[in-house]
N, C-alpha and C. Protein backbone atom coordinates (compact mmCIF):
# COMPACT_ATOMS: atom_id res chain seq x y z
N UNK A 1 6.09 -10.88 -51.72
CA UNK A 1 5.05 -11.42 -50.86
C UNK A 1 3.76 -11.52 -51.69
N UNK A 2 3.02 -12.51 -51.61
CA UNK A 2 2.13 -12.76 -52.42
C UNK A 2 0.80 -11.80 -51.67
N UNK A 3 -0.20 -11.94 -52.37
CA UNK A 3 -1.69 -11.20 -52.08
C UNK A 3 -1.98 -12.36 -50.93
N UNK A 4 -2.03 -14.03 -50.74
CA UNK A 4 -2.59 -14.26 -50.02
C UNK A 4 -1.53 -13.82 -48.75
N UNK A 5 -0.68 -14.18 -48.75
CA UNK A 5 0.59 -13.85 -47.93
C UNK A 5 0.24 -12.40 -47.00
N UNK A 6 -0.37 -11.33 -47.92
CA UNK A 6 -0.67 -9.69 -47.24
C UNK A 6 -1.65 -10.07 -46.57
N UNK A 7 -2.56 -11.15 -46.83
CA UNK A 7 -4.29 -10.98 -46.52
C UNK A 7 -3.76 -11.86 -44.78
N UNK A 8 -3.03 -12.72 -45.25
CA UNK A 8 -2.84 -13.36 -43.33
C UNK A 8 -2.09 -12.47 -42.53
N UNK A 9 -0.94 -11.96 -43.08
CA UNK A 9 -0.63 -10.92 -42.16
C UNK A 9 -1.33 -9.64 -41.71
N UNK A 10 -2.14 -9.69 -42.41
CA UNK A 10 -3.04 -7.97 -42.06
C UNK A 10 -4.49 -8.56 -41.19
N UNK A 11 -4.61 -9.72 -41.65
CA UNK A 11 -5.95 -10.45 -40.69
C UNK A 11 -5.16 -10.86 -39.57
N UNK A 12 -3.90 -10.89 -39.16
CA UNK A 12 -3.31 -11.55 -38.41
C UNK A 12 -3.42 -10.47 -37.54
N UNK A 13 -2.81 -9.06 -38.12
CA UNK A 13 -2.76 -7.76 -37.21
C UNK A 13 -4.31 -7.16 -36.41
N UNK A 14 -4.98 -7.36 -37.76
CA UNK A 14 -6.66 -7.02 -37.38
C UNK A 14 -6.50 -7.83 -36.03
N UNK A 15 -6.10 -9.17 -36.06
CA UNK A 15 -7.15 -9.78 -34.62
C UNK A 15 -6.46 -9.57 -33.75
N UNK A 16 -5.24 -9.52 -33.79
CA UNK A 16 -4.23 -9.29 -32.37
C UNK A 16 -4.23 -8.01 -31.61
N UNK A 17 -4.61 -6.97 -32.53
CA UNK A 17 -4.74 -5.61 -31.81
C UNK A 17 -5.96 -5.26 -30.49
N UNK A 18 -7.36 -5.95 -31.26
CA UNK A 18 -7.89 -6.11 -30.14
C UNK A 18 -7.94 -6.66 -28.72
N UNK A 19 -7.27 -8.01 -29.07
CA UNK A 19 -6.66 -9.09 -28.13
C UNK A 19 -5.53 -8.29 -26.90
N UNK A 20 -4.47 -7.23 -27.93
CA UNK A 20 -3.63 -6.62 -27.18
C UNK A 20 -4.26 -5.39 -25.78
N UNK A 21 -5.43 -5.12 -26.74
CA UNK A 21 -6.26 -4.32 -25.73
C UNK A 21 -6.61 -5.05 -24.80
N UNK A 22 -7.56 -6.04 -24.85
CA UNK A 22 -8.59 -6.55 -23.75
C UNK A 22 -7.32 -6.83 -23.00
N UNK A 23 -5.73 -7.68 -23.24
CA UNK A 23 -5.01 -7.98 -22.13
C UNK A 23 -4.22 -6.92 -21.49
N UNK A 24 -3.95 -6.02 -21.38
CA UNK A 24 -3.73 -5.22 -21.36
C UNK A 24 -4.49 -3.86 -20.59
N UNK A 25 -5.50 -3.96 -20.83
CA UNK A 25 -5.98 -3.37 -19.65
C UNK A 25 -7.10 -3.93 -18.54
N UNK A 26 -7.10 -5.58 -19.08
CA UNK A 26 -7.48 -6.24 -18.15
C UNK A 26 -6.54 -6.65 -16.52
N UNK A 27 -5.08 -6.12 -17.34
CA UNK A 27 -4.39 -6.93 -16.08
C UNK A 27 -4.73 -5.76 -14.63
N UNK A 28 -3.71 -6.62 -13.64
CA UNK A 28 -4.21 -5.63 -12.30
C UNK A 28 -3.19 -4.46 -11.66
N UNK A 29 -3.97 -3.50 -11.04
CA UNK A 29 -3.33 -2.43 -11.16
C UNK A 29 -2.10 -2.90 -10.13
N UNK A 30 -0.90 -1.89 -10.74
CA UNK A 30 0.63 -2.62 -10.19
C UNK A 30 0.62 -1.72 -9.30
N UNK A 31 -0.25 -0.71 -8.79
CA UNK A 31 0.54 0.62 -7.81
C UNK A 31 -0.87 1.10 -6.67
N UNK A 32 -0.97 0.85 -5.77
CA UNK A 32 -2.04 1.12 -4.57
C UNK A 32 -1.86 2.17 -3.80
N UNK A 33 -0.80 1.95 -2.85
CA UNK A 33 -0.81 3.34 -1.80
C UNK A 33 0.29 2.72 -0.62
N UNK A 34 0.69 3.80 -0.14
CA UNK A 34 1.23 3.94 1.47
C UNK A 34 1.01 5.50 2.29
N UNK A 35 1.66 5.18 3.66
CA UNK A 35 1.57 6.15 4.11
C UNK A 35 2.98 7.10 4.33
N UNK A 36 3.30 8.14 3.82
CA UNK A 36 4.05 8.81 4.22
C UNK A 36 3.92 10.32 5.03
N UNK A 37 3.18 10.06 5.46
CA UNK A 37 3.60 11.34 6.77
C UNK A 37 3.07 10.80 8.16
N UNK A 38 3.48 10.71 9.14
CA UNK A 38 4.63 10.25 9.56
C UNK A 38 5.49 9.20 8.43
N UNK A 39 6.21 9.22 7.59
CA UNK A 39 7.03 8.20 7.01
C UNK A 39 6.84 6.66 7.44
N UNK A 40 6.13 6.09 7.07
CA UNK A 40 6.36 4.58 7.03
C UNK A 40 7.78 3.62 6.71
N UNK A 41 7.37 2.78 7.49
CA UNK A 41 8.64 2.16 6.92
C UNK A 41 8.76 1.32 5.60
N UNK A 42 7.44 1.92 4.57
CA UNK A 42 8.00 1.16 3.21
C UNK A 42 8.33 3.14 2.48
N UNK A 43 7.91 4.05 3.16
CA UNK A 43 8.39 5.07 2.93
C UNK A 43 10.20 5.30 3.20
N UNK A 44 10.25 4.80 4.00
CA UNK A 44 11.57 4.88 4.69
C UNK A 44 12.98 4.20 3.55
N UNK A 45 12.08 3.05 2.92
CA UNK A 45 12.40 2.57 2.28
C UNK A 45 12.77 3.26 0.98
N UNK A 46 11.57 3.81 0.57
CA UNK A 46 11.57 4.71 -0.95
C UNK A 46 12.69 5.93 -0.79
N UNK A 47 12.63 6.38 0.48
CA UNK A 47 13.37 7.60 0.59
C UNK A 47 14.76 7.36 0.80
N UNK A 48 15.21 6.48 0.79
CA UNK A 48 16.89 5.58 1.26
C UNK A 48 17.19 5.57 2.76
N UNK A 49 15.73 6.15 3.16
CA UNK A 49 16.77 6.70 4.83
C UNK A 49 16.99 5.23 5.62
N UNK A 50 16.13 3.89 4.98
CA UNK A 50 16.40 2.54 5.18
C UNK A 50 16.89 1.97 3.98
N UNK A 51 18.04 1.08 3.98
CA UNK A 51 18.40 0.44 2.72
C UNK A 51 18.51 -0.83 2.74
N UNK A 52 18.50 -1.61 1.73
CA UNK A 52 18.58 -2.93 2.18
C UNK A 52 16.85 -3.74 1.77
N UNK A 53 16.24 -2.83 1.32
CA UNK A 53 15.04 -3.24 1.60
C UNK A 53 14.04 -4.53 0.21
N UNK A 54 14.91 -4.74 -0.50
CA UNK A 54 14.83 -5.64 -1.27
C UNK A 54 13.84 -5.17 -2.56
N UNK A 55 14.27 -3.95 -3.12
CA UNK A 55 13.23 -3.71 -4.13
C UNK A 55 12.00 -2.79 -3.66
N UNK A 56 11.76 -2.58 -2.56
CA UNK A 56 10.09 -1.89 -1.60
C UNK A 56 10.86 -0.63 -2.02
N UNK A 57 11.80 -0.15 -2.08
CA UNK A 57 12.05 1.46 -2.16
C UNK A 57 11.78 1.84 -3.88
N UNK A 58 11.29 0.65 -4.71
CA UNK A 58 10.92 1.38 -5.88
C UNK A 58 9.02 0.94 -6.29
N UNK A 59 8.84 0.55 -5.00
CA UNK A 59 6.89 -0.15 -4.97
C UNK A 59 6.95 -0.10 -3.52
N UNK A 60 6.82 1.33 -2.89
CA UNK A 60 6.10 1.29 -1.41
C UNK A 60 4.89 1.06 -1.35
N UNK A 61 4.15 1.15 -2.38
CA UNK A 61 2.91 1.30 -2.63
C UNK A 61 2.30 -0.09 -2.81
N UNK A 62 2.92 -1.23 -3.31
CA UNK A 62 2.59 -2.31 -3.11
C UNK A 62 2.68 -3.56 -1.89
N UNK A 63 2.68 -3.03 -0.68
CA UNK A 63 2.19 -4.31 -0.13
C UNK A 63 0.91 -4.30 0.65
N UNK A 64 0.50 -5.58 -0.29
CA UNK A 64 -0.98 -6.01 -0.38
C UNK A 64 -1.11 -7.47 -0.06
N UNK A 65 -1.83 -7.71 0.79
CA UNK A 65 -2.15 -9.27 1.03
C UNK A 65 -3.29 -9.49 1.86
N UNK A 66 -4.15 -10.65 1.69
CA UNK A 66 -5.12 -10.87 2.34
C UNK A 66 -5.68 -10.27 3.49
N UNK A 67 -6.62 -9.58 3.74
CA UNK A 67 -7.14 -8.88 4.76
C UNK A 67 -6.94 -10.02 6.55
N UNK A 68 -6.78 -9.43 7.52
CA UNK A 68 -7.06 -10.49 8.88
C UNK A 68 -5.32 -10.30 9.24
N UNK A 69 -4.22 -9.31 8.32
CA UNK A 69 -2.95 -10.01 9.03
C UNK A 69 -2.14 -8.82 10.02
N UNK A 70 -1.42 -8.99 10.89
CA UNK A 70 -1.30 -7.96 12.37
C UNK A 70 0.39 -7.49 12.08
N UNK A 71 0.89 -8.12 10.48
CA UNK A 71 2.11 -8.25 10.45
C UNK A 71 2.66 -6.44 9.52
N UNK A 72 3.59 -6.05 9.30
CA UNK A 72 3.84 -4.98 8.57
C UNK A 72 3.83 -5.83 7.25
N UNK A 73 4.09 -6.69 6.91
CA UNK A 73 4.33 -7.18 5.43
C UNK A 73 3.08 -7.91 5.09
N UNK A 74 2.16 -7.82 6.16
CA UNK A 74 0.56 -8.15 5.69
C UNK A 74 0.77 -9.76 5.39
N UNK A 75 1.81 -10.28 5.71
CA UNK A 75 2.19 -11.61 5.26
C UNK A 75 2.73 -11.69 3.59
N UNK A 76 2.67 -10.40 3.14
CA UNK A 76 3.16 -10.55 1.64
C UNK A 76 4.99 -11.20 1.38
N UNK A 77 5.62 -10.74 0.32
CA UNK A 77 6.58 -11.26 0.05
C UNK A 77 7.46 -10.04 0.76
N UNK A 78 7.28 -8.66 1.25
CA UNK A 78 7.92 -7.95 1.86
C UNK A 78 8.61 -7.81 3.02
N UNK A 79 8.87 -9.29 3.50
CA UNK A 79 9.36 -9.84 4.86
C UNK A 79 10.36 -8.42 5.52
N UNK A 80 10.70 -7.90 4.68
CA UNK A 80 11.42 -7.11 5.22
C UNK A 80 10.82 -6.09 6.31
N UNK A 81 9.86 -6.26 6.09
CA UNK A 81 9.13 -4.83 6.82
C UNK A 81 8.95 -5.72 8.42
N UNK A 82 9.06 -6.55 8.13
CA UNK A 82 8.78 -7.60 9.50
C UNK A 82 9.93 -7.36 10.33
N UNK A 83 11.05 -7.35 9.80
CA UNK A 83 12.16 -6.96 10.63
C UNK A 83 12.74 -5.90 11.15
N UNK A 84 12.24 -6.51 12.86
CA UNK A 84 12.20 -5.13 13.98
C UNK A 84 13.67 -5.03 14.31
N UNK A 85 15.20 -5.90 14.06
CA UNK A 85 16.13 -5.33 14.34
C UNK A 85 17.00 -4.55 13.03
N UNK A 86 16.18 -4.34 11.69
CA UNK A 86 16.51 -3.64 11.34
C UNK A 86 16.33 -2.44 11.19
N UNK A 87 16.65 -1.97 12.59
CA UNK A 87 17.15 -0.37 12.95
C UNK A 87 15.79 0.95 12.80
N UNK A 88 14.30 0.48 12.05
CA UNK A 88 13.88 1.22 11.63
C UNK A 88 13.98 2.60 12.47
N UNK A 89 14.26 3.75 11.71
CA UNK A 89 14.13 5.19 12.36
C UNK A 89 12.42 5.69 12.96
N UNK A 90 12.76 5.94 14.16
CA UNK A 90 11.28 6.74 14.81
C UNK A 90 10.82 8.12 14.35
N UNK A 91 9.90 8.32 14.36
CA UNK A 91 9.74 9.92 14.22
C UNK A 91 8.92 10.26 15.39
N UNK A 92 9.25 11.85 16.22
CA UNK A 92 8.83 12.19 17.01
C UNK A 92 7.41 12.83 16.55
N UNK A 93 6.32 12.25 17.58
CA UNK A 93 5.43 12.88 17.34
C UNK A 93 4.34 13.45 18.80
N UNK A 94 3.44 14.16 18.30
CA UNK A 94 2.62 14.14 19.83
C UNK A 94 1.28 13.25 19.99
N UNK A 95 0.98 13.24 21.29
CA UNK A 95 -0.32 12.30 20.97
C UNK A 95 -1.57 12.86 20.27
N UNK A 96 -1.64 13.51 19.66
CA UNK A 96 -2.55 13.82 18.47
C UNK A 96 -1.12 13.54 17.33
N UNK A 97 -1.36 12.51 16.04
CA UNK A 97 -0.72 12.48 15.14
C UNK A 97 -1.85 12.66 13.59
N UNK A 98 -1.54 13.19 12.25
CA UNK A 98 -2.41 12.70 11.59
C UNK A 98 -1.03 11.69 10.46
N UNK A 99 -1.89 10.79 10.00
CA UNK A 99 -1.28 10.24 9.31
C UNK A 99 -1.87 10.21 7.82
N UNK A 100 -0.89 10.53 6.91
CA UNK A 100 -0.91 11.08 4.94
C UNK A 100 -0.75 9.90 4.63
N UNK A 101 -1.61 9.28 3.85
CA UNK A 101 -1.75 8.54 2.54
C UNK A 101 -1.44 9.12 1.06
N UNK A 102 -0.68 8.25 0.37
CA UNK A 102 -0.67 8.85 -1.21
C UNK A 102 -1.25 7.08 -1.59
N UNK A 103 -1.85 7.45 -2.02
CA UNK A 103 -2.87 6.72 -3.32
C UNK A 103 -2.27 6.85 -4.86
N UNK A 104 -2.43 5.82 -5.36
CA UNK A 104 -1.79 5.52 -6.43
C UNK A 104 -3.03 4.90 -7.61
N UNK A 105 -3.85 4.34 -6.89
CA UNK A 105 -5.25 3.63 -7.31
C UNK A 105 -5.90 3.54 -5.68
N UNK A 106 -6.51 4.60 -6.35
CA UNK A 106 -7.86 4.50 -5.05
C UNK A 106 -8.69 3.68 -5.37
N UNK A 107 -9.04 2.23 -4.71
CA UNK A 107 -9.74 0.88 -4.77
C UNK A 107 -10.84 1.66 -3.36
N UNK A 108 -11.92 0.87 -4.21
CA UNK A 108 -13.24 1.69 -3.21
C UNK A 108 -12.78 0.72 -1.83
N UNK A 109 -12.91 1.81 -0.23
CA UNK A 109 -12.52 0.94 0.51
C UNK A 109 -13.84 0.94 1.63
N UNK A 110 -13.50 -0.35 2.26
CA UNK A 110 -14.25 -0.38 3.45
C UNK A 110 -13.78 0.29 4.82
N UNK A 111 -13.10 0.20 4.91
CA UNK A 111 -12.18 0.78 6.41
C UNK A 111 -10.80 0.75 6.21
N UNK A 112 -10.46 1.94 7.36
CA UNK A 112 -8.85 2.23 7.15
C UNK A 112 -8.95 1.74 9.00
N UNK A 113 -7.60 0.76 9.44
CA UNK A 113 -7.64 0.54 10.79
C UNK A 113 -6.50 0.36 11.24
N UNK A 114 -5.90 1.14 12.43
CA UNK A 114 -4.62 1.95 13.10
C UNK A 114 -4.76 0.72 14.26
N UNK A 115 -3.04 0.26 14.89
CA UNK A 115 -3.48 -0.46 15.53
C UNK A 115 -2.30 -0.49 16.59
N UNK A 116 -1.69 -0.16 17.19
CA UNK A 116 -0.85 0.35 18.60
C UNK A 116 -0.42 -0.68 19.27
N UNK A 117 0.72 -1.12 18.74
CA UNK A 117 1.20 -2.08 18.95
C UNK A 117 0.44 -3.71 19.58
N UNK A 118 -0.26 -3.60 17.82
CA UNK A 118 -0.84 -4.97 18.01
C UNK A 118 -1.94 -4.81 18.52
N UNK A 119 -2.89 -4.09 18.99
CA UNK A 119 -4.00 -4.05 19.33
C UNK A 119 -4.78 -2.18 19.11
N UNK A 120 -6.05 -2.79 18.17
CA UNK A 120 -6.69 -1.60 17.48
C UNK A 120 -7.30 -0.89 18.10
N UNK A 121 -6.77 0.64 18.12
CA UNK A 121 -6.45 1.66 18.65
C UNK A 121 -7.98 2.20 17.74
N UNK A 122 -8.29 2.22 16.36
CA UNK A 122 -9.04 3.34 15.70
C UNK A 122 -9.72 2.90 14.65
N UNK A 123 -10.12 2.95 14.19
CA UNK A 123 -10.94 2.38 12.55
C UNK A 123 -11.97 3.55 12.18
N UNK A 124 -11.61 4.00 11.02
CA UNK A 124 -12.77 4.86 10.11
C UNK A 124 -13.45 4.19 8.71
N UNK A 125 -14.59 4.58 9.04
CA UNK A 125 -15.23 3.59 8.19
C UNK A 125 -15.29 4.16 6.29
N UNK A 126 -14.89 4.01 5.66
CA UNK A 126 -14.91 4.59 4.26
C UNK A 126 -16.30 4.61 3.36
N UNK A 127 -16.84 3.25 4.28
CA UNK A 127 -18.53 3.30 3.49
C UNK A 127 -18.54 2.84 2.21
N UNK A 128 -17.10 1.78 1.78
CA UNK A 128 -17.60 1.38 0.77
C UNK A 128 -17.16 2.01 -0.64
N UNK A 129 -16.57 3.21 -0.43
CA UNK A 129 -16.06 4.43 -1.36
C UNK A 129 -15.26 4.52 -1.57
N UNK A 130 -15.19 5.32 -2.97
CA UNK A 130 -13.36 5.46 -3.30
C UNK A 130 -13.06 6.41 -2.71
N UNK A 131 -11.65 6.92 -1.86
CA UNK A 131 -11.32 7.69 -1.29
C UNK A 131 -10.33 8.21 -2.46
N UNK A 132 -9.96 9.98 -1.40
CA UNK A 132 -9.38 10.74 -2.91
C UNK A 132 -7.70 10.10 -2.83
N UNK A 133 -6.89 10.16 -3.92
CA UNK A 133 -5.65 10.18 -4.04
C UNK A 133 -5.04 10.58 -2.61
N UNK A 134 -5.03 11.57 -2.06
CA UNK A 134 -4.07 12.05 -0.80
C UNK A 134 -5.39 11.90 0.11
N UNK A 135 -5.40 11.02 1.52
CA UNK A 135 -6.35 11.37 2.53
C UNK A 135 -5.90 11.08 3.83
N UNK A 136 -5.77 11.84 4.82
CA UNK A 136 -5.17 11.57 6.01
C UNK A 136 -6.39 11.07 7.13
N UNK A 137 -5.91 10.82 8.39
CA UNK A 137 -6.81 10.02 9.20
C UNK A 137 -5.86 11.31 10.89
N UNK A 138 -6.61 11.87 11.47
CA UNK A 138 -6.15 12.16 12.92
C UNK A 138 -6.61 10.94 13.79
N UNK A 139 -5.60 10.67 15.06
CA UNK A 139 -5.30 10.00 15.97
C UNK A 139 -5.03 10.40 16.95
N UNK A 140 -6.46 10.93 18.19
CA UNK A 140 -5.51 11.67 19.29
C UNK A 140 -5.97 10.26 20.47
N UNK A 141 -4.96 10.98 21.57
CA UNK A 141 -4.68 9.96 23.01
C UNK A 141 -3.68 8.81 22.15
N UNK A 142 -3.05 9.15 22.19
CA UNK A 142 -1.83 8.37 21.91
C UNK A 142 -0.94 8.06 23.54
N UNK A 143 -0.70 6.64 23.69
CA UNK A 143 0.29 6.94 25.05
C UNK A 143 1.88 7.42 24.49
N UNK A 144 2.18 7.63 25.60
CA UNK A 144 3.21 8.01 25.84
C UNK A 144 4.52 6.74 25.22
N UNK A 145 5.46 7.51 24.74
CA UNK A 145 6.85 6.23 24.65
C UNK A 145 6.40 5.86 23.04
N UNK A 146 7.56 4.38 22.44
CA UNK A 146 7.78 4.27 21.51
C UNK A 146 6.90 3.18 21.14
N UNK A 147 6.10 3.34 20.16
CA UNK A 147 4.91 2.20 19.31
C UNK A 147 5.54 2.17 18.25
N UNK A 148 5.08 1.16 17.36
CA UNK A 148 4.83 0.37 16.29
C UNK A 148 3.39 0.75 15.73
N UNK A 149 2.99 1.46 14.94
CA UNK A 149 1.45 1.45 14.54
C UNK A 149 1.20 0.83 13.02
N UNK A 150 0.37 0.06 13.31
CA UNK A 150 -0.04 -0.65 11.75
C UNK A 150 -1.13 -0.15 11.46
N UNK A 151 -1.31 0.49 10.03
CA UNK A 151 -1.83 1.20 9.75
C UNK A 151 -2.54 0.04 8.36
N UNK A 152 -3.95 -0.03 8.25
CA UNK A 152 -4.51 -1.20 7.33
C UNK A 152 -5.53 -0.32 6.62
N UNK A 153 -5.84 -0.90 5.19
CA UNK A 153 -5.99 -0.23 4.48
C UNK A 153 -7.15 -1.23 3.69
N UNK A 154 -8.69 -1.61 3.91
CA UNK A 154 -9.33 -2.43 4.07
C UNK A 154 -9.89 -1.94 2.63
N UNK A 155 -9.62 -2.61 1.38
CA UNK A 155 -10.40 -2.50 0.11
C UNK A 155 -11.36 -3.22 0.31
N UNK A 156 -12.65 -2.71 -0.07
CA UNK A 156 -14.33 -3.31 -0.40
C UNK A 156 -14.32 -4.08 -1.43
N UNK A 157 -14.02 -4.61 -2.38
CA UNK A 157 -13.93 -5.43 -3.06
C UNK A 157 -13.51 -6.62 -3.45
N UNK A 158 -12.22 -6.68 -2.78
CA UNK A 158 -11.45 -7.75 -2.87
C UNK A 158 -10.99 -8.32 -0.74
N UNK A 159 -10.37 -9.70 -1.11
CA UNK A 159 -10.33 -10.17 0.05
C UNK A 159 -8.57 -9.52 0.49
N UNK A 160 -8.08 -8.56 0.07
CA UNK A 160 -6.86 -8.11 -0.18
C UNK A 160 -6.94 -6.45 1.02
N UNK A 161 -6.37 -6.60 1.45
CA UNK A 161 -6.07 -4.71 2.54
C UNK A 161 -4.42 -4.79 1.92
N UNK A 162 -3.95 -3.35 2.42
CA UNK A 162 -2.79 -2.76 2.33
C UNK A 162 -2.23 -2.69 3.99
N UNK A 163 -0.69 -2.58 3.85
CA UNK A 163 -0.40 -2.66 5.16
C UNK A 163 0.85 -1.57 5.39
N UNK A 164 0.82 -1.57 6.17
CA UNK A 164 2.01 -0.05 6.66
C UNK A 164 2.11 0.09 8.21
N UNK A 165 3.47 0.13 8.08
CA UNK A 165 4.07 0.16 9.75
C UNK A 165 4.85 1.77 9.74
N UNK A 166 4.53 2.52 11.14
CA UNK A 166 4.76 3.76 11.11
C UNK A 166 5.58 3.88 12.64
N UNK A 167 6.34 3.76 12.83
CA UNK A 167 7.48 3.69 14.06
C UNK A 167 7.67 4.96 14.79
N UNK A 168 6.95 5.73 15.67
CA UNK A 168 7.00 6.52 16.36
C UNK A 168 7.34 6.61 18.13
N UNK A 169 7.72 7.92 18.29
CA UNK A 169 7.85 8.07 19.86
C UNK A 169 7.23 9.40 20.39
N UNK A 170 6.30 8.99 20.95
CA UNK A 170 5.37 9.62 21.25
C UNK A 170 5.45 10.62 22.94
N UNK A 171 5.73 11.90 22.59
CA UNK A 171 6.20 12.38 23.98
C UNK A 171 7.28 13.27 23.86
């Protein structure tokens, strides 16, 4: 290999290393959050106790889509979570429930908002802040019988919330 031959490959390495940085930790974070306690159903998913779920049992933590949507899959590509005849399991709870978040990337948020079958039951306001890795939310007066609760997860920054459906029977 000649001297000029070393000088392009080593100027070649010089510039690409930086390049490898800036892309690289410019891209966007792959891992957000869900809720597992009461178990969600993208938890439900991770844990096998639902199968079938198209990939969500190894990224519960990712479904994310435009803030404004009333759906469990937030309208994302997770259609699955949309589907109420697949069997999801209830968990018994009382009408005081709290519900566990695991955080994966805490994105500073604006509001977390609980919503009882389709119509919002609760909203805490975050103020804008990053919340810690694990943070739960209590929920009391719960009615009685079996809900659907969507549980939204309102990032301050972006036009993007998190979404989570938590299938309980209350009583």
């Amino acid at each position: 290999m000649s001297i000029r031959q070393r000088l392009i490959t080593a100027l070649s390495v010089l510039l690409a290393v930086p390049l490898t940085v800036v892309l690289t930790t410019a891209a966007p974070a792959s891992a957000h959050g869900w809720i597992t306690s009461p178990p969600s159903r993208q938890d439900m998913c991770a844990s096998r106790r639902v199968t079938g779920c198209g990939g969500l049992e190894y990224e519960p933590q990712s479904v994310e889509a435009p803030k404004g949507s009333k759906q469990c899959s937030g309208g994302s590509g997770w259609r699955v979570l949309d589907n109420e005849g697949k069997g999801w399991p209830t968990t018994s709870v009382s009408s005081t429930v709290t519900f566990q978040w695991r955080l994966t990337a805490a994105h500073r948020t604006s509001t977390w908002q609980y919503y009882v079958d389709g119509a919002l039951f609760k909203t805490f306001n975050q103020g804008n802040t990053q919340p810690p890795s694990n943070i739960s939310h209590t929920i009391s007066g719960l009615p009685g019988g079996r809900h659907k609760i969507l549980a939204v997860w309102n990032v301050a920054d972006t036009v993007n919330a998190f979404y989570n459906c938590v299938d309980v029977q209350v009583g």
